[in-house]
C-alpha atoms as a PDB file:
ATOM      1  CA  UNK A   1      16.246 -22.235 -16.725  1.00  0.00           C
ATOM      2  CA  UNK A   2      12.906 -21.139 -15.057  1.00  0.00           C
ATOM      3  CA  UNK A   3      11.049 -17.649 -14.460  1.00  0.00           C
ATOM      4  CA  UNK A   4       9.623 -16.255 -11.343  1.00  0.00           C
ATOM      5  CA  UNK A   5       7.417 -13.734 -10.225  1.00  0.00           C
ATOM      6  CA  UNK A   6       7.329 -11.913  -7.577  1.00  0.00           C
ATOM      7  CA  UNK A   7       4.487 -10.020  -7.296  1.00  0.00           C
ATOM      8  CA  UNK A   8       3.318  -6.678  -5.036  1.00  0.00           C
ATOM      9  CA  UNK A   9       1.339  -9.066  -2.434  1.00  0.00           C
ATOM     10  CA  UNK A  10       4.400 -10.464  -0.874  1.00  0.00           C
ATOM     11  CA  UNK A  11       5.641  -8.022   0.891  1.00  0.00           C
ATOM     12  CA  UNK A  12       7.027  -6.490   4.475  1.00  0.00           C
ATOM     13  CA  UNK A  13       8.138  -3.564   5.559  1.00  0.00           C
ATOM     14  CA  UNK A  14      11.159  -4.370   7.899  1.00  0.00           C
ATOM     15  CA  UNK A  15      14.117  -6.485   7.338  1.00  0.00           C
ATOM     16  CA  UNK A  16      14.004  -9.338   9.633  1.00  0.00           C
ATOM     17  CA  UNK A  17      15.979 -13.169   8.917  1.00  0.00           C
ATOM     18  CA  UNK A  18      12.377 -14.064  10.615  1.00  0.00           C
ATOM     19  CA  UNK A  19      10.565 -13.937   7.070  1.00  0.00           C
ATOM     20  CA  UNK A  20      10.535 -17.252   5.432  1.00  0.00           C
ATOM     21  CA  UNK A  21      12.114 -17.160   1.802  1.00  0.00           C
ATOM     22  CA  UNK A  22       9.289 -16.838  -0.347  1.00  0.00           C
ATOM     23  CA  UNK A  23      11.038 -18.596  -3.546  1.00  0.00           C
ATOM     24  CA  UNK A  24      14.172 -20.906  -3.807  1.00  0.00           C
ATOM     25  CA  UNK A  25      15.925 -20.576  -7.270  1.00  0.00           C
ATOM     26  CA  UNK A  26      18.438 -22.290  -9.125  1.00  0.00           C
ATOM     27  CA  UNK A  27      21.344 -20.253 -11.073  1.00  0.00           C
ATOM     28  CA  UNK A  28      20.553 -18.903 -14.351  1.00  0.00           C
ATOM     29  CA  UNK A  29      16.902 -18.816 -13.259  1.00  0.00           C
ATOM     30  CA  UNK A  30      14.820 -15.838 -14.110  1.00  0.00           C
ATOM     31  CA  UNK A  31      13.069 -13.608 -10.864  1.00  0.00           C
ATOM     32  CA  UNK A  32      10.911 -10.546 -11.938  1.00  0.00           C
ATOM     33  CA  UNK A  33       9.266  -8.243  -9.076  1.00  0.00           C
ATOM     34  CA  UNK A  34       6.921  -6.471  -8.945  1.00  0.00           C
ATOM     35  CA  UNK A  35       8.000  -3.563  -6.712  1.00  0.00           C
ATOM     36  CA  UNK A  36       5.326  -2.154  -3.405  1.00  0.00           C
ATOM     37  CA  UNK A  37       6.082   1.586  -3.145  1.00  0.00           C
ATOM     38  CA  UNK A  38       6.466   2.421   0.242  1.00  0.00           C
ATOM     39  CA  UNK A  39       3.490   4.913   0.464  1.00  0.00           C
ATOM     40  CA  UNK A  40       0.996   1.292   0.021  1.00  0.00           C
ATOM     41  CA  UNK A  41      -0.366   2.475  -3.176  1.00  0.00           C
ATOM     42  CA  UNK A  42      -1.826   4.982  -0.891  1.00  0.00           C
ATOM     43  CA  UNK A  43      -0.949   7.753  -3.890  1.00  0.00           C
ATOM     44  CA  UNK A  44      -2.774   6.854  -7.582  1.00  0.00           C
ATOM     45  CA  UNK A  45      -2.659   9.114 -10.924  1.00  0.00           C
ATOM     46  CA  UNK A  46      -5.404  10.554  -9.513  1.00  0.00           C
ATOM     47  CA  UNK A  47      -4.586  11.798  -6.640  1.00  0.00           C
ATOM     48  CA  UNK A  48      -4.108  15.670  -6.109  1.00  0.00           C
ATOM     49  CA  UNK A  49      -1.717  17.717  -3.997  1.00  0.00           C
ATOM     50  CA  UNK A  50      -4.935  17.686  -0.991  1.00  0.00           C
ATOM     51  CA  UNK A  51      -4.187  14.020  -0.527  1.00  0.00           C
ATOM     52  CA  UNK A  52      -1.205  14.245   0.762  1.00  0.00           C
ATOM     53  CA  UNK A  53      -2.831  15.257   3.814  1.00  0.00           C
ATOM     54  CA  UNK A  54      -4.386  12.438   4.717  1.00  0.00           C
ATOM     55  CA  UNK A  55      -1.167   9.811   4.064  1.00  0.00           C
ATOM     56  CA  UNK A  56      -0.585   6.614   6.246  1.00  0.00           C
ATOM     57  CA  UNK A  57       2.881   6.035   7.697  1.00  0.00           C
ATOM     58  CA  UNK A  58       4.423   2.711   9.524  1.00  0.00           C
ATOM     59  CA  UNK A  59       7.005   2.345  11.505  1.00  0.00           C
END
């Protein structure tokens, strides 16, 4: 049994069968993420209420 990570750099934002598997696994392996909010990390414990205002969206 292995472990995987998955980590925030591999990511997209639309679900397409173009994007290449980024990991094959075997069963019983191990896969851990780690999870890109959909705001792009745009938001931060420090951010206030006023910086809302200025927010990036894709579509």
């Amino acid at each position: 049994m292995a472990s995987h990570r998955i980590g925030r750099e591999t990511f997209h934002y639309k679900w397409d069968s173009a994007h290449k598997p980024v990991l094959t696994i075997r069963s019983g392996d191990i896969v851990t993420f780690d999870v890109n909010d959909v705001l792009s990390w745009q938001l931060t414990e420090k951010s206030t209420s006023s910086d809302l205002k200025s927010l990036t969206y894709w579509t």
